[in-house]
C-alpha atoms as a PDB file:
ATOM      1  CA  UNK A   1     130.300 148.221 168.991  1.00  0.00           C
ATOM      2  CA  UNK A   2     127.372 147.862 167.300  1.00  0.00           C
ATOM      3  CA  UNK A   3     126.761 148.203 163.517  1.00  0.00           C
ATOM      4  CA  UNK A   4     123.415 146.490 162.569  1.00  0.00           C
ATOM      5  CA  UNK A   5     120.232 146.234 164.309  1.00  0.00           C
ATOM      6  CA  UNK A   6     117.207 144.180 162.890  1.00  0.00           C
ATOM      7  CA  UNK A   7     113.663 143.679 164.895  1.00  0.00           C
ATOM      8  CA  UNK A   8     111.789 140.857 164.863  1.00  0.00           C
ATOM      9  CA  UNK A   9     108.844 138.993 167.126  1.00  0.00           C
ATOM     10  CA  UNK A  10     109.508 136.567 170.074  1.00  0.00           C
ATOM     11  CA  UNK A  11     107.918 133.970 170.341  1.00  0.00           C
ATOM     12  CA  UNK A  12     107.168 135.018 174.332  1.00  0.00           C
ATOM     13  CA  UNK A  13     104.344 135.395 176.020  1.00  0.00           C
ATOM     14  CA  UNK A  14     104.675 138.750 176.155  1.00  0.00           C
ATOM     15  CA  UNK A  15     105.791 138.403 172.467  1.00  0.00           C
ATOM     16  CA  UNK A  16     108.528 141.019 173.917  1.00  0.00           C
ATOM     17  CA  UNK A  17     110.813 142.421 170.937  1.00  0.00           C
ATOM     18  CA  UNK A  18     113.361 140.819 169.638  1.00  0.00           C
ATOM     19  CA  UNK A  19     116.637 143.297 168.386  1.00  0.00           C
ATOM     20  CA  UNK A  20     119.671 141.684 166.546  1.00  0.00           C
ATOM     21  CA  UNK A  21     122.834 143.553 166.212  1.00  0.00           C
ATOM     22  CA  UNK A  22     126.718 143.165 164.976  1.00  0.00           C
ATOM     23  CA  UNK A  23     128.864 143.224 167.905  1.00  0.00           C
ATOM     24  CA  UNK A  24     132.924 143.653 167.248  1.00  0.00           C
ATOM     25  CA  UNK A  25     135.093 141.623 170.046  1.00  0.00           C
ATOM     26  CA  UNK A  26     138.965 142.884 170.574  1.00  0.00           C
ATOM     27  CA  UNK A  27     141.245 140.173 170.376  1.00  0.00           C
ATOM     28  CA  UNK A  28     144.608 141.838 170.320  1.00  0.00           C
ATOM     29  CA  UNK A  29     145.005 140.346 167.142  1.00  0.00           C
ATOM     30  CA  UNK A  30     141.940 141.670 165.753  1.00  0.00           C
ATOM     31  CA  UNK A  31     137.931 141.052 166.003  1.00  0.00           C
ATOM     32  CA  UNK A  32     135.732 138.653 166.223  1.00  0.00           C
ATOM     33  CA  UNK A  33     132.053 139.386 165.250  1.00  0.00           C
ATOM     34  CA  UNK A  34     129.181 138.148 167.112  1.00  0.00           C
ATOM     35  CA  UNK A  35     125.251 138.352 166.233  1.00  0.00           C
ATOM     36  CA  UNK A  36     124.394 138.984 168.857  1.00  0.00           C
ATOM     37  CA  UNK A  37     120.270 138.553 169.652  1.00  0.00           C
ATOM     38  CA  UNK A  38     118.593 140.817 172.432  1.00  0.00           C
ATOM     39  CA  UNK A  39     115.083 140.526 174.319  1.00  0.00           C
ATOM     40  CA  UNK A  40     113.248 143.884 175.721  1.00  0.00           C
ATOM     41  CA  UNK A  41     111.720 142.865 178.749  1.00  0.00           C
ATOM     42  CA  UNK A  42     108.887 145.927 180.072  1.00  0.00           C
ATOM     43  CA  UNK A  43     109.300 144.385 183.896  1.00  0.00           C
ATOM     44  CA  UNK A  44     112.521 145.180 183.675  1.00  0.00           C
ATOM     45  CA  UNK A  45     112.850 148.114 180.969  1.00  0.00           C
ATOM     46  CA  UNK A  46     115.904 146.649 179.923  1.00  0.00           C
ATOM     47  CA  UNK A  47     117.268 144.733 177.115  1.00  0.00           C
ATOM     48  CA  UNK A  48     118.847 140.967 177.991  1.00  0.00           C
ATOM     49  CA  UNK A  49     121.247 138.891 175.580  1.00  0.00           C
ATOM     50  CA  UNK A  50     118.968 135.918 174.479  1.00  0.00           C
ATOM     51  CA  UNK A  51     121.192 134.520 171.982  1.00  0.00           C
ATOM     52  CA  UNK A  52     124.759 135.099 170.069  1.00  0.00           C
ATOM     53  CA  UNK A  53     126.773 133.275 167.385  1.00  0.00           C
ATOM     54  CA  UNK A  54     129.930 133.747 165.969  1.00  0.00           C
ATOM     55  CA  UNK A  55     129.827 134.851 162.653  1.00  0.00           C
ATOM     56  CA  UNK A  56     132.637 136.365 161.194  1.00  0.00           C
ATOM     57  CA  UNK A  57     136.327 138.474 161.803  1.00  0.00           C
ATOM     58  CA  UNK A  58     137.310 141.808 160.967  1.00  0.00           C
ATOM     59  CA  UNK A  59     140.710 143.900 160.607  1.00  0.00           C
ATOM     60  CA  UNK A  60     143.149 140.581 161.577  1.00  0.00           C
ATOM     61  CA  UNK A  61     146.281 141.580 162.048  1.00  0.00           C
ATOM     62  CA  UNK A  62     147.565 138.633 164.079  1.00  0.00           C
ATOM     63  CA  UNK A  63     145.834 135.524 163.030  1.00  0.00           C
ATOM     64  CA  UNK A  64     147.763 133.523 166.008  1.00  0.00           C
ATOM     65  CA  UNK A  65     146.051 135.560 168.652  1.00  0.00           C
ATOM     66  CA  UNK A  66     142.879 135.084 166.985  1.00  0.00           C
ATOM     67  CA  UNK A  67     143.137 131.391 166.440  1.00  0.00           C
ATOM     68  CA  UNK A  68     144.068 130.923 170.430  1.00  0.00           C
ATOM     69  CA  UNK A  69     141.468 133.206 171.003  1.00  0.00           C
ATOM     70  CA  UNK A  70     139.106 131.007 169.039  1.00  0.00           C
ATOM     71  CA  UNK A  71     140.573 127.881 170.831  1.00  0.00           C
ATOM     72  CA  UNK A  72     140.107 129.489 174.025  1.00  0.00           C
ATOM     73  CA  UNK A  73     136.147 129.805 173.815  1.00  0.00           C
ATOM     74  CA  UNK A  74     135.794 126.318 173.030  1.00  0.00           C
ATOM     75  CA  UNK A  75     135.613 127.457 168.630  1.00  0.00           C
ATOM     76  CA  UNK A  76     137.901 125.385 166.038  1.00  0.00           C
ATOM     77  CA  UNK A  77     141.346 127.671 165.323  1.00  0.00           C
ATOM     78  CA  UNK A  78     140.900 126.819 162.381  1.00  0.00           C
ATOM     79  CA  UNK A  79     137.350 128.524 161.997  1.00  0.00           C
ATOM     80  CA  UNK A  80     139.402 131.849 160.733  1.00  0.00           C
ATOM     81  CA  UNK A  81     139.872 130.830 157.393  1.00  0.00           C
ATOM     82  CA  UNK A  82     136.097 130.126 156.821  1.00  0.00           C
ATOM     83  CA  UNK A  83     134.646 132.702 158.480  1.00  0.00           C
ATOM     84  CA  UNK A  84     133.500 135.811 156.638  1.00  0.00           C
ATOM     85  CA  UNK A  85     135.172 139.022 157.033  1.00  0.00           C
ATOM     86  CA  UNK A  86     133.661 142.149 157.947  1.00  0.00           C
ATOM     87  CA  UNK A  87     134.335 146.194 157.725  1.00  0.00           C
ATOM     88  CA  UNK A  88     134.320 147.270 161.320  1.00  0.00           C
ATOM     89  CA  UNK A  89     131.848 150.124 161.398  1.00  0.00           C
ATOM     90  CA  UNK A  90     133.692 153.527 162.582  1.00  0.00           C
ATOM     91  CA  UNK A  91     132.640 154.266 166.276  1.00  0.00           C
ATOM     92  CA  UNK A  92     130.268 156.715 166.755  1.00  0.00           C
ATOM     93  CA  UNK A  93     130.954 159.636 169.215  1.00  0.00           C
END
């Protein structure tokens, strides 16, 4: 899921585009939200996940199974009651 996308320059060679966009994780328990930071490479005419950071939840319902989740990936539990929280975008279709 995707709700925001911003460009900007790399600082590449190629100085190959740089696009930045929301992305929504399922938890069971609710969503995490991820920038996450793609590359367009011409070689390859694809886009390749350079970078992402966690940087916010949306539409918890079970903050247990987000916490573990959290723990899981290596974040601090207790990260959910600092982090920002977000609308999740309707999906498009």
């Amino acid at each position: 899921m995707k709700a925001m996308r911003e460009h900007e320059r790399s600082d590449h060679e190629d100085d190959a585009p740089i696009t930045t966009e929301l992305s929504y994780w399922q938890t069971g328990g609710g969503y995490l939200v991820f920038r996450v930071r793609r590359e367009y490479h011409p070689r390859f005419d694809n886009d390749f996940v350079v970078g992402r950071r966690l940087v916010g939840v949306a539409e918890v319902e079970d903050e247990q199974i987000v916490r573990d989740i959290l723990r899981v990936h290596d974040y601090n539990p207790n990260l959910i009651n600092e982090l920002p929280t977000f609308k999740k975008p309707p999906i498009d279709g």
